[in-house]
Protein backbone atom coordinates (compact mmCIF):
# COMPACT_ATOMS: atom_id res chain seq x y z
CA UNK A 1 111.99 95.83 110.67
CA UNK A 2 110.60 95.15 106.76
CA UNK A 3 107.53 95.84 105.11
CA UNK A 4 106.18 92.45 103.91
CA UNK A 5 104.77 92.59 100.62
CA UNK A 6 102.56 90.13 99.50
CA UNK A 7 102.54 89.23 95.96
CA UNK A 8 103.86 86.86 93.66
CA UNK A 9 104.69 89.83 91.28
CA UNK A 10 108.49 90.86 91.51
CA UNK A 11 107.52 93.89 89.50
CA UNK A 12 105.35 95.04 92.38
CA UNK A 13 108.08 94.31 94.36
CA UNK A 14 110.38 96.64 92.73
CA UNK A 15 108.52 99.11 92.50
CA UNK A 16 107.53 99.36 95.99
CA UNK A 17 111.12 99.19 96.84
CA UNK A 18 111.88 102.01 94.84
CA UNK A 19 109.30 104.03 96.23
CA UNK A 20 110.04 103.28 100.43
CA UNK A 21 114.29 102.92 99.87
CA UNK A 22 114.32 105.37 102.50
CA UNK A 23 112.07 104.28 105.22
CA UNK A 24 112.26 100.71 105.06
CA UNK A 25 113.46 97.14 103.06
CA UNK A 26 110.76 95.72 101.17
CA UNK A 27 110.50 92.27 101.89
CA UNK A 28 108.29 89.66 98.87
CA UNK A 29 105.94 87.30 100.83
CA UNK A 30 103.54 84.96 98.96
CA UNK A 31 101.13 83.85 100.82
CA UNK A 32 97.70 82.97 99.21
CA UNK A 33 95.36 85.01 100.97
CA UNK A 34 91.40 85.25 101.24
CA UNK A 35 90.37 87.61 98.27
CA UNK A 36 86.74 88.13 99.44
CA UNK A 37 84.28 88.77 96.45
CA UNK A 38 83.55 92.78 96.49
CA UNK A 39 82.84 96.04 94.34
CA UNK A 40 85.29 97.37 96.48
CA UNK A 41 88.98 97.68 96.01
CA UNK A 42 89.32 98.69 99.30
CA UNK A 43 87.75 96.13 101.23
CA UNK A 44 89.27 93.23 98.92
CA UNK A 45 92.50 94.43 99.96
CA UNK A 46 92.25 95.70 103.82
CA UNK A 47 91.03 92.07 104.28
CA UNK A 48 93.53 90.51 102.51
CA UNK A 49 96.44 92.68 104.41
CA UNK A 50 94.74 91.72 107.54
CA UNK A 51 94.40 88.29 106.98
CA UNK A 52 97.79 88.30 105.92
CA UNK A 53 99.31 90.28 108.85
CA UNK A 54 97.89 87.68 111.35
CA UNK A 55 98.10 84.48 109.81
CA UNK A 56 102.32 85.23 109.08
CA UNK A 57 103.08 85.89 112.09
CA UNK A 58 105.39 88.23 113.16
CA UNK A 59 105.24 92.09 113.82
CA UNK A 60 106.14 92.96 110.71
CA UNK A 61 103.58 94.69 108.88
CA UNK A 62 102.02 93.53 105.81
CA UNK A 63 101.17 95.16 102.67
CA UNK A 64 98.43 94.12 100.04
CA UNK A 65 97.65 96.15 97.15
CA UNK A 66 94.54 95.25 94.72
CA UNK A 67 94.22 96.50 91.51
CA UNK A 68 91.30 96.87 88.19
CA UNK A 69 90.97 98.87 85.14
CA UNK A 70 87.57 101.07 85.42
CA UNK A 71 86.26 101.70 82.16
CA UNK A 72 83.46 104.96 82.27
CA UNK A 73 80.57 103.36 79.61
CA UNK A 74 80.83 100.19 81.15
CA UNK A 75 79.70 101.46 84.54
CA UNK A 76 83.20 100.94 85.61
CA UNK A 77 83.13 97.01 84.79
CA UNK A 78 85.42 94.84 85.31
CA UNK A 79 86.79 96.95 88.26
CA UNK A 80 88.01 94.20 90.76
CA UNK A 81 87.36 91.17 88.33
CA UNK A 82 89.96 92.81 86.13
CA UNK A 83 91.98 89.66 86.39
CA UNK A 84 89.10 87.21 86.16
CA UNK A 85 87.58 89.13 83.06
CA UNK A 86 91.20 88.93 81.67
CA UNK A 87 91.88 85.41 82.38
CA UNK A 88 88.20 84.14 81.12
CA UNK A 89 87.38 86.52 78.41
CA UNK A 90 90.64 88.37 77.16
CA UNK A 91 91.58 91.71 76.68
CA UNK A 92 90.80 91.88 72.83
CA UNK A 93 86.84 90.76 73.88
CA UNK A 94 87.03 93.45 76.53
CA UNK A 95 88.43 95.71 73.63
CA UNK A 96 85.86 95.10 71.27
CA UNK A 97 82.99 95.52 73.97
CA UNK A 98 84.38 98.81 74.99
CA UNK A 99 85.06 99.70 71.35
CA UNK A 100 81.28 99.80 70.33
CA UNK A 101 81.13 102.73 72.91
CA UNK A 102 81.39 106.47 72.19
CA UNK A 103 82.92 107.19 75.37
CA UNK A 104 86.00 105.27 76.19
CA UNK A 105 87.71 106.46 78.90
CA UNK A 106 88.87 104.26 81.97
CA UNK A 107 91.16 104.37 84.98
CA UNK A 108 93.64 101.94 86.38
CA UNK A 109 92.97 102.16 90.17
CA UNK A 110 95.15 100.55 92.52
CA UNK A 111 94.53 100.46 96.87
CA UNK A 112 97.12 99.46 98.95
CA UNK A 113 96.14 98.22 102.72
CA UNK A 114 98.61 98.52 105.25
CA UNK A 115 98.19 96.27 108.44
CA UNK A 116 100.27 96.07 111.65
CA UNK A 117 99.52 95.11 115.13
CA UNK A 118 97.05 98.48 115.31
CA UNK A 119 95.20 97.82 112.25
CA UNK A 120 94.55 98.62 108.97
CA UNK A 121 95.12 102.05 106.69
CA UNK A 122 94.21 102.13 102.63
CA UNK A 123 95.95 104.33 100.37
CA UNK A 124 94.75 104.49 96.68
CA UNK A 125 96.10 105.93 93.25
CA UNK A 126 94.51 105.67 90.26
CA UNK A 127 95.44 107.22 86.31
CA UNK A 128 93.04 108.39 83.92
CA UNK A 129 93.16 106.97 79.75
CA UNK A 130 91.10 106.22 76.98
CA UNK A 131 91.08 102.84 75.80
CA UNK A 132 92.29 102.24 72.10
CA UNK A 133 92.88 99.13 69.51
CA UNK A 134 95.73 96.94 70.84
CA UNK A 135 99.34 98.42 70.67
CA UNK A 136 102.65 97.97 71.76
CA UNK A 137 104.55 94.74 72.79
CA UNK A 138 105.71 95.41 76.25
CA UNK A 139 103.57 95.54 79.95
CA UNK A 140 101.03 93.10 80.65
CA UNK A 141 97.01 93.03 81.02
CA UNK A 142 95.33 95.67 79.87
CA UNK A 143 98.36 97.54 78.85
CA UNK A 144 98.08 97.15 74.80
CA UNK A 145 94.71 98.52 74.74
CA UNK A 146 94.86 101.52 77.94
CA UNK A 147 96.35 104.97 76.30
CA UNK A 148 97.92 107.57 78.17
CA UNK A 149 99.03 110.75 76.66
CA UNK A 150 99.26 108.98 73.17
CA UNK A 151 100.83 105.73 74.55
CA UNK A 152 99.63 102.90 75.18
CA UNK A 153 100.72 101.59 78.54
CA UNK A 154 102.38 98.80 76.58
CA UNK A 155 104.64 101.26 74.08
CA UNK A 156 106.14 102.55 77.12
CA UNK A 157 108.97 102.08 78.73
CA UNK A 158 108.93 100.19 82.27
CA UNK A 159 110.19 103.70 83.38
CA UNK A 160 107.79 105.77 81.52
CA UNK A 161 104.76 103.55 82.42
CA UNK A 162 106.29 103.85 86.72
CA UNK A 163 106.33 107.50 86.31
CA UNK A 164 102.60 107.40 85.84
CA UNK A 165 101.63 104.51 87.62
CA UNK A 166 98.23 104.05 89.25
CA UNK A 167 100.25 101.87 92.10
CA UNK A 168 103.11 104.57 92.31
CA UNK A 169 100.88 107.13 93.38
CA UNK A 170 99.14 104.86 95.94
CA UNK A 171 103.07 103.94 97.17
CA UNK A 172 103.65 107.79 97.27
CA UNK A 173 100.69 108.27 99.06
CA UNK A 174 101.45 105.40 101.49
CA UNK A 175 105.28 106.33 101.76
CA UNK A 176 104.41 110.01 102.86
CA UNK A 177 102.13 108.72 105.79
CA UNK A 178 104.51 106.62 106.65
CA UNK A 179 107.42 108.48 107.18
CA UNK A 180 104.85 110.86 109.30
CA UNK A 181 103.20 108.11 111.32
CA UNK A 182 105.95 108.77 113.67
CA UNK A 183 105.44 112.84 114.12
C-alpha cells in the first residue's frame, strides 16, 4: 500500500517522504480537487482529501494538506487565501500593509487531512514569526518577509527551514497516529 499525496509540489512530496520512510512510500498524485471557499484550514482540506480519496479510486488513502500565513494585527488575514492574496496582490503589498502595524507577528499553519475507506482525520502544525522587510533569496511565498529566530524563512537553508516547518510538525503529528492506528 502508498499514501497518495496530492499536490503538484515535489517539495511537499519530499518532505512527506522523509517524514513516513518508515511506515509507508509516498506516492505524488495531482489531481485538481474541489478547494471549497472557507475560514477554515481544516475543512478546505478534509474535503479536498475526501473528494480526492473517492474520485481516484483505489484503497489507497489520500493525503491533502492546506496551508496560509496568519498574521496577528490583521485578524489573521490572508489565512487560507494565502495563495490568492499572493498571486493577486504580492507579498511586498502584503509587507507593506503589515508593516504599518505595531504588532507583527504571524504563523504559518499547515492541516493535513487524511482519508481512507473509514473517513477522514486532520492533523495540523503551525510556527510562530514576526514578519520583517524582504530578505533572503531562497524558499518561496511568504518566505522573504516571515522571520524565525533571526531568519527569514528565505535565508535558510531547505534543511534549516524543514527542521521548523509548520507542515513537518503536522507530518509528525500525522506519522505518530499512524504508526498507532494499528495498536
Amino acid at each position: 500500500m502508498a499514501i497518495r499525496f496530492v499536490t503538484g509540489n515535489e517539495g511537499k512530496v519530499r518532505e512527506a517522504r522523509d517524514y513516513l520512510a518508515d511506515l509507508e512510500p509516498v506516492e505524488q498524485v495531482e489531481y485538481d480537487y474541489t478547494e471549497v471557499q472557507s475560514d477554515s484550514l481544516t475543512e478546505i482540506a478534509a474535503h479536498g482529501a475526501r473528494e480526492a480519496f473517492e474520485e481516484l479510486g483505489s484503497d489507497d488513502p489520500v493525503l491533502v494538506d492546506d496551508a496560509g500565513l496568519f498574521v496577528d494585527a490583521l485578524e489573521g488575514f490572508p489565512g487560507p487565501y494565502s495563495a490568492y492574496v499572493e498571486d493577486t496582490v504580492g507579498v511586498e503589498r502584503l509587507w507593506r500593509l503589515a508593516s504599518e502595524e505595531e504588532n507583527r507577528r504571524a504563523r504559518f499553519r499547515t492541516v493535513l487531512a487524511y482519508a481512507d475507506e473509514t473517513g477522514t482525520e486532520t492533523f495540523a502544525g503551525s510556527v510562530a514569526g514576526t514578519l520583517v522587510a524582504p530578505r533572503g533569496e531562497g524558499g518561496f511565498g511568504y518566505d522573504p518577509i516571515f522571520e524565525y529566530n533571526g531568519q527569514t524563512m528565505a535565508e535558510m537553508s531547505t534543511e534549516e527551514k524543514n527542521a521548523i516547518s509548520h507542515r513537518g510538525r503536522a507530518l509528525a503529528e500525522f506519522a505518530e497516529w499512524y504508526a498507532g492506528r494499528d495498536e
